[in-house]
Protein backbone atom coordinates (compact mmCIF):
# COMPACT_ATOMS: atom_id res chain seq x y z
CA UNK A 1 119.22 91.43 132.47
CA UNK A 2 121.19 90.41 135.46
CA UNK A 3 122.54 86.96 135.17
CA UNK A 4 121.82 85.76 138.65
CA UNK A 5 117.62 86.14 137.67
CA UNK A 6 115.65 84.14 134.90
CA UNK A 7 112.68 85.45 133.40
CA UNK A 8 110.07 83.17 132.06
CA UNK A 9 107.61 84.46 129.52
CA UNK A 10 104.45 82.38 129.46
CA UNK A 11 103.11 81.40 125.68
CA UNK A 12 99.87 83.53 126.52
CA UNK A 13 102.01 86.78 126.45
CA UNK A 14 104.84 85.73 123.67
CA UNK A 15 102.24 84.74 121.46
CA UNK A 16 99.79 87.69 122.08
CA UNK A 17 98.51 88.94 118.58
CA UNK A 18 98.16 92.52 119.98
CA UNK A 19 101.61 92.19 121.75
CA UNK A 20 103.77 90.38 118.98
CA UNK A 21 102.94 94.39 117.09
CA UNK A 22 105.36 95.79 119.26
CA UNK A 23 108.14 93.03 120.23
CA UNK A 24 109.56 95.12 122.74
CA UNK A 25 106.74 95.18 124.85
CA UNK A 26 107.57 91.39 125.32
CA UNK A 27 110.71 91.72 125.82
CA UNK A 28 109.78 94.59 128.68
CA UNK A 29 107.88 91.72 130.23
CA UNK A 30 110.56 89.77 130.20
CA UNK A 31 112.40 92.14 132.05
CA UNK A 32 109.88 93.25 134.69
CA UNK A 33 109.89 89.30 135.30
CA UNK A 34 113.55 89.00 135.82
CA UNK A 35 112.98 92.08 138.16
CA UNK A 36 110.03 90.57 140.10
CA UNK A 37 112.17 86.95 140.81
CA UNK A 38 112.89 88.42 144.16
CA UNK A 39 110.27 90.40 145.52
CA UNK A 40 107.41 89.65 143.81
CA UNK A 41 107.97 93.34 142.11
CA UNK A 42 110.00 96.15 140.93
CA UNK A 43 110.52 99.74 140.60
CA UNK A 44 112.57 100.22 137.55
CA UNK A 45 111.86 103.26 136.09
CA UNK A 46 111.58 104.55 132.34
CA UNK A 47 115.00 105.35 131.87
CA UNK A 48 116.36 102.26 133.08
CA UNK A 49 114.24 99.87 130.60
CA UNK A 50 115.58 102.52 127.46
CA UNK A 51 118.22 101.78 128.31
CA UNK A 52 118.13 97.80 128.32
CA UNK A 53 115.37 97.65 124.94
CA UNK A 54 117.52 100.57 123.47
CA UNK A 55 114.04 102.38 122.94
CA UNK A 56 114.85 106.34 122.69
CA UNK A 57 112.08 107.27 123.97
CA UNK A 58 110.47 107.60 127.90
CA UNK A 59 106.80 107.67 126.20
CA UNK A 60 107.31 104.46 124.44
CA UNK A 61 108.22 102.78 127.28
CA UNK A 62 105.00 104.21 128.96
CA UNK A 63 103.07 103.06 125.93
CA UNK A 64 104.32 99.43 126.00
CA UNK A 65 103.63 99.57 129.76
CA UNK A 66 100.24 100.38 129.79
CA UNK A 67 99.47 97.63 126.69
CA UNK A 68 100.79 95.06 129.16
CA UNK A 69 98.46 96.45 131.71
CA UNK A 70 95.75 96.62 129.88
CA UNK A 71 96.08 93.36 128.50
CA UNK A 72 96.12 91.92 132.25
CA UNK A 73 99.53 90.56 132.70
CA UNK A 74 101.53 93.28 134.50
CA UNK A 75 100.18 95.48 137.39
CA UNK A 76 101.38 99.16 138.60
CA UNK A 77 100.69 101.43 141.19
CA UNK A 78 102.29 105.02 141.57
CA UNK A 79 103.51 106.25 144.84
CA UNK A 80 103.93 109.86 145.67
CA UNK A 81 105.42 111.84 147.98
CA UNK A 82 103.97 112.61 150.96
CA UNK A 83 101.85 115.53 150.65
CA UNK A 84 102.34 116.05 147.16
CA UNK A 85 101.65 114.85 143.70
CA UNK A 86 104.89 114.38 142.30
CA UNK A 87 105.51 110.71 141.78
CA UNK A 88 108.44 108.93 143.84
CA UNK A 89 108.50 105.47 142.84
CA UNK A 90 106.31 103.18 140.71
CA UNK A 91 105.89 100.10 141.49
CA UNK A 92 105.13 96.94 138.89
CA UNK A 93 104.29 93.24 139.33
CA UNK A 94 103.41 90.44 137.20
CA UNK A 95 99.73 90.60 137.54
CA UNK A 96 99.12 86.74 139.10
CA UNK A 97 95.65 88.27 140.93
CA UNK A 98 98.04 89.06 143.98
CA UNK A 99 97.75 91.97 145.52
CA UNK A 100 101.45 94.16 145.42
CA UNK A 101 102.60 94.02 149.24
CA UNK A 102 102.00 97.53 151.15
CA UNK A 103 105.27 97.40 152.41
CA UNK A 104 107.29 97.54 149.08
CA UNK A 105 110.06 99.89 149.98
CA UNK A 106 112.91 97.07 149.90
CA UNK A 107 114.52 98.00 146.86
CA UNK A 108 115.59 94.66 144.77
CA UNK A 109 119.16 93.46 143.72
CA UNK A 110 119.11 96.18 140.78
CA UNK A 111 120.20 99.45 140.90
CA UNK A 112 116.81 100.66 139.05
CA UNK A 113 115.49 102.81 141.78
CA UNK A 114 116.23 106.24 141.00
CA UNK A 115 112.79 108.53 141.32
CA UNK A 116 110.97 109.00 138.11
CA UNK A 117 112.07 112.23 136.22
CA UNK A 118 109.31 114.82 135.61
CA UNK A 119 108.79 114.37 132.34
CA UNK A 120 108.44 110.75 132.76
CA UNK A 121 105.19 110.94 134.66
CA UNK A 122 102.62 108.19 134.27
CA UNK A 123 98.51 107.97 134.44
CA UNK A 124 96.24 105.47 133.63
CA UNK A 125 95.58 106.37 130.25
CA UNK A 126 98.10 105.45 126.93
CA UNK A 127 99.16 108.60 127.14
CA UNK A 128 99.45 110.85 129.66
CA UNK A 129 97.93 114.10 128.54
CA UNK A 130 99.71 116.50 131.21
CA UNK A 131 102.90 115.44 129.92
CA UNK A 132 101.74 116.10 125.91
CA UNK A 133 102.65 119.22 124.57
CA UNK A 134 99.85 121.67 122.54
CA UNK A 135 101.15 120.47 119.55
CA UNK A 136 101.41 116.55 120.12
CA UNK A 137 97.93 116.25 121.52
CA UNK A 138 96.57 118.60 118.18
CA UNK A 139 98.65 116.27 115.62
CA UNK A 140 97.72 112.88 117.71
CA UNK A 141 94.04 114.40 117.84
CA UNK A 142 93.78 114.76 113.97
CA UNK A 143 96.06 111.39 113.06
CA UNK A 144 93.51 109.41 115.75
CA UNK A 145 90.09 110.61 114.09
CA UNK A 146 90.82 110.78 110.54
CA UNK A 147 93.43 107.35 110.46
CA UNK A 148 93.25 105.05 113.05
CA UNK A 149 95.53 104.05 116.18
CA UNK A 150 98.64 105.55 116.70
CA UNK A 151 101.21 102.72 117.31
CA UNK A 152 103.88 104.04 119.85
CA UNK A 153 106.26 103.80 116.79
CA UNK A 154 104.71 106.01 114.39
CA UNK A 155 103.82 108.35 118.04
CA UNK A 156 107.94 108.65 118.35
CA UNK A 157 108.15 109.29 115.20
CA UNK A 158 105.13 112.30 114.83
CA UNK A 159 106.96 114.26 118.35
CA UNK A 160 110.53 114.06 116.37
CA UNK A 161 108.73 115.70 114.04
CA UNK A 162 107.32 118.02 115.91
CA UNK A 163 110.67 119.31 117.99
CA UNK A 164 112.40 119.78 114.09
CA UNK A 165 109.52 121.68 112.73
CA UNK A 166 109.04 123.31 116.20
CA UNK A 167 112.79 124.83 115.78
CA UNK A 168 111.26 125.77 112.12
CA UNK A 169 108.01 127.69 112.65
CA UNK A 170 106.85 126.90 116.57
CA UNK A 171 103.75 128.63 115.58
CA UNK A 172 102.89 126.42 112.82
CA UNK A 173 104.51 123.41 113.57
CA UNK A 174 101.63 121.30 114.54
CA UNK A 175 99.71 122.55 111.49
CA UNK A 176 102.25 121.54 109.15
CA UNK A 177 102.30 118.36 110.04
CA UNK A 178 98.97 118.25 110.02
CA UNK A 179 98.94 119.19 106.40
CA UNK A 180 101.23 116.43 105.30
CA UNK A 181 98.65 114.23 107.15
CA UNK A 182 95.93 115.84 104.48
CA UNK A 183 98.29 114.87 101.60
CA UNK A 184 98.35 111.27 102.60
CA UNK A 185 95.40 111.07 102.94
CA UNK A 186 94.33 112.95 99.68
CA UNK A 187 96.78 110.88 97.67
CA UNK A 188 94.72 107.89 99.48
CA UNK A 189 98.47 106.20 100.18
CA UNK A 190 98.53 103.01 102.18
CA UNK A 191 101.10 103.68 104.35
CA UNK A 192 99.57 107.13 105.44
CA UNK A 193 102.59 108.09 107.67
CA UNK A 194 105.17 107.34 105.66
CA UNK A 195 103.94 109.33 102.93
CA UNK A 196 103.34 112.31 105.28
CA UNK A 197 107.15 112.05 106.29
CA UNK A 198 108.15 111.69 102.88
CA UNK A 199 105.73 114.86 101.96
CA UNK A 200 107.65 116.97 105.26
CA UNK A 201 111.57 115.70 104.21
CA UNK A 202 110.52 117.44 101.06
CA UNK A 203 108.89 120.30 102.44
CA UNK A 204 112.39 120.46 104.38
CA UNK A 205 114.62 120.08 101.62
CA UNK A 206 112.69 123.18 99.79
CA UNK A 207 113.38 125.65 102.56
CA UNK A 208 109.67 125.43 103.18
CA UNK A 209 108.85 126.79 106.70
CA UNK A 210 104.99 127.72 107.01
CA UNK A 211 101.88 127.15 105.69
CA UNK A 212 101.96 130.34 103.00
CA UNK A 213 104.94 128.37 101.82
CA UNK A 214 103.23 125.04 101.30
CA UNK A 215 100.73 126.61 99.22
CA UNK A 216 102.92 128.71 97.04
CA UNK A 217 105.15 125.65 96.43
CA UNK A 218 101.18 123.69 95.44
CA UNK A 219 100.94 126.91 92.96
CA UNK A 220 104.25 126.56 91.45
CA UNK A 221 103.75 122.35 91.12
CA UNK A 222 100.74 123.08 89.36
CA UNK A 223 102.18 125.74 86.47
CA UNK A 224 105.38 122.88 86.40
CA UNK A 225 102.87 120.57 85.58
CA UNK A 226 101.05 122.82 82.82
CA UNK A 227 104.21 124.22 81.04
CA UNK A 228 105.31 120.61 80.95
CA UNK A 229 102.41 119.66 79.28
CA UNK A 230 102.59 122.86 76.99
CA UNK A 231 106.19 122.01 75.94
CA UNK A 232 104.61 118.39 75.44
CA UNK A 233 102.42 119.84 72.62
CA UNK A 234 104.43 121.94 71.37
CA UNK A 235 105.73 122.21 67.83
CA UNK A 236 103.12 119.32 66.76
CA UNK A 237 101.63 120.36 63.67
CA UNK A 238 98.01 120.78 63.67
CA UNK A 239 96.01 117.74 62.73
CA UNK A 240 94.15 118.30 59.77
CA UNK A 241 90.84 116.87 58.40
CA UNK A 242 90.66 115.52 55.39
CA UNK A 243 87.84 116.64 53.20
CA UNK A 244 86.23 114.09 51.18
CA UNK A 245 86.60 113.57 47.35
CA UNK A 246 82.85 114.19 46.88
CA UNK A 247 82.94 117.54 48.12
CA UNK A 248 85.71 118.69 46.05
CA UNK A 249 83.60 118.61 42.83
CA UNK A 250 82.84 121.65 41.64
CA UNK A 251 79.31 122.40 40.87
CA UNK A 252 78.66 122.81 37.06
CA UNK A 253 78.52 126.20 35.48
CA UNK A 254 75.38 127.06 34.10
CA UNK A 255 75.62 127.18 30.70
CA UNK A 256 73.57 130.81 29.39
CA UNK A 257 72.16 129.01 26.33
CA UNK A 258 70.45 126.54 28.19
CA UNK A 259 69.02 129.20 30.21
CA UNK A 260 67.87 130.96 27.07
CA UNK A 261 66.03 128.28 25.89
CA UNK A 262 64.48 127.06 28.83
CA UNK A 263 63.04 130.94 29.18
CA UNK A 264 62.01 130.54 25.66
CA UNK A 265 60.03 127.59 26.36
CA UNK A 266 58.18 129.35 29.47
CA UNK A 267 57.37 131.89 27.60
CA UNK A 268 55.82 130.03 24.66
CA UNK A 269 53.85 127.85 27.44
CA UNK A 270 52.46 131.17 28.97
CA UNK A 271 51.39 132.53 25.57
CA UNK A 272 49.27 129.15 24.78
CA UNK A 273 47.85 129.78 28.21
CA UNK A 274 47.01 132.93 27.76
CA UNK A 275 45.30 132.31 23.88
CA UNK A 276 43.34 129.40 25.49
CA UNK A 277 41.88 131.54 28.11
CA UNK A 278 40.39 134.35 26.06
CA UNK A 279 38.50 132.11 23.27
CA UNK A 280 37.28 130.34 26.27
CA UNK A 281 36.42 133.64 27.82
């Protein structure tokens, strides 16, 4: 910040729950204050507050903009060229319920008013879908509905993503990532994100490039897992049951004498049977 400014932060916005998330975004308020000592307002642009938060990215800076906004204690209006729609300046004020001057062209004590570059271009919305790319909105799209809230963090994070895998396989980047999304989400991981990085560092490190490749490497995980478990089991001697000591004795040989006489006996039993019947009969 310039030395010759101040910026006071009141406790309403440094203690924010939603805002202490994202630190920076008090610290941009901080700034936009120091800008606003003079004039009431400012017109830094993107660039100029990446480069005092050291945030990498023009989006974030969007992102932590519109929070502030939303949350009622910063105020911005776009300006365009005449006849046109390309944005020339944008102007932000502490929102204090008064109005931004209409005459706001005096630029402040800052060199911070260099036009907006085109691929900085703001709307009213978190994120500025004209500025999203095919892939960005599909991954943001499927992260949104099946996780939650993308925090601007994890949003830098998915579109570095997308530019390496992009330089991959541009025509399956977006469904890649998409993919390691699933596996998070399958694996029901807390940290859904940083297991879907972790899944796509390793999907990098294996030379794996498209969705055919994913699957084959799922195939090949699955018979590592099986021949591990064969080579587990193998060589173990079969268990076996032991057969109890009452079934091992033998049943008795029948003994042909016995047998003899107990046919001897039927015999002699039929013959009284028979006698008996014919002096009865």
């Amino acid at each position: 910040m310039n030395g010759s400014y101040y910026a006071v932060i009141p406790a309403k916005v440094l203690y924010d729950k939603d805002l202490l998330k994202y630190p920076k975004s008090i610290l941009l308020y901080g700034h936009i204050a120091n800008l606003s000592n003079q004039k009431g307002y400012c017109w830094a642009t993107n660039k100029y507050f990446m480069e005092q938060l050291g945030v990498k990215s023009a989006t974030t800076i969007t992102d932590y903009l519109n929070l502030l906004v939303h949350k009622g204690f910063i105020k911005k209006e776009n300006i365009y060229k005449e006849g046109t729609k390309q944005i020339e300046k944008r102007v932000i004020s502490i929102d204090t319920g008064t109005p931004i001057p209409p005459d706001c062209n005096t630029p402040t004590t800052v060199d911070c008013n260099t036009p907006i570059p085109p691929d900085c271009k703001e709307n009213i919305t978190s994120i500025n879908n004209t500025s999203k790319n095919k892939l960005g909105c599909y991954v943001e799209e499927f992260y949104e509905n099946n996780i939650g809230m993308i925090s601007p963090f994890i949003r830098d994070e998915i579109r570095y993503e997308i530019e390496d895998w992009n330089k991959i396989n541009a025509n399956e980047a977006g469904k890649i990532i998409v993919e390691a999304l699933k596996n998070a989400i399958g694996a029901q991981a807390r940290n859904k994100w940083k297991y879907a990085r972790s899944v796509l560092n390793s999907w990098k490190e294996k030379n794996i490039k498209s969705l055919s490749d994913i699957q084959a490497n799922d195939r090949q995980h699955q018979c590592e897992i099986q021949a591990r478990y064969s080579r587990k089991n193998y060589g173990r001697k079969p268990v076996e049951e032991k057969i109890p000591d009452w079934n091992n004795q033998q049943t008795p040989k029948s003994n042909n004498k016995d047998n003899a006489d107990i046919k001897n006996l039927i015999d002699k039993i039929n013959k009284k049977t028979n006698s008996k019947d014919e002096q009865h009969g």
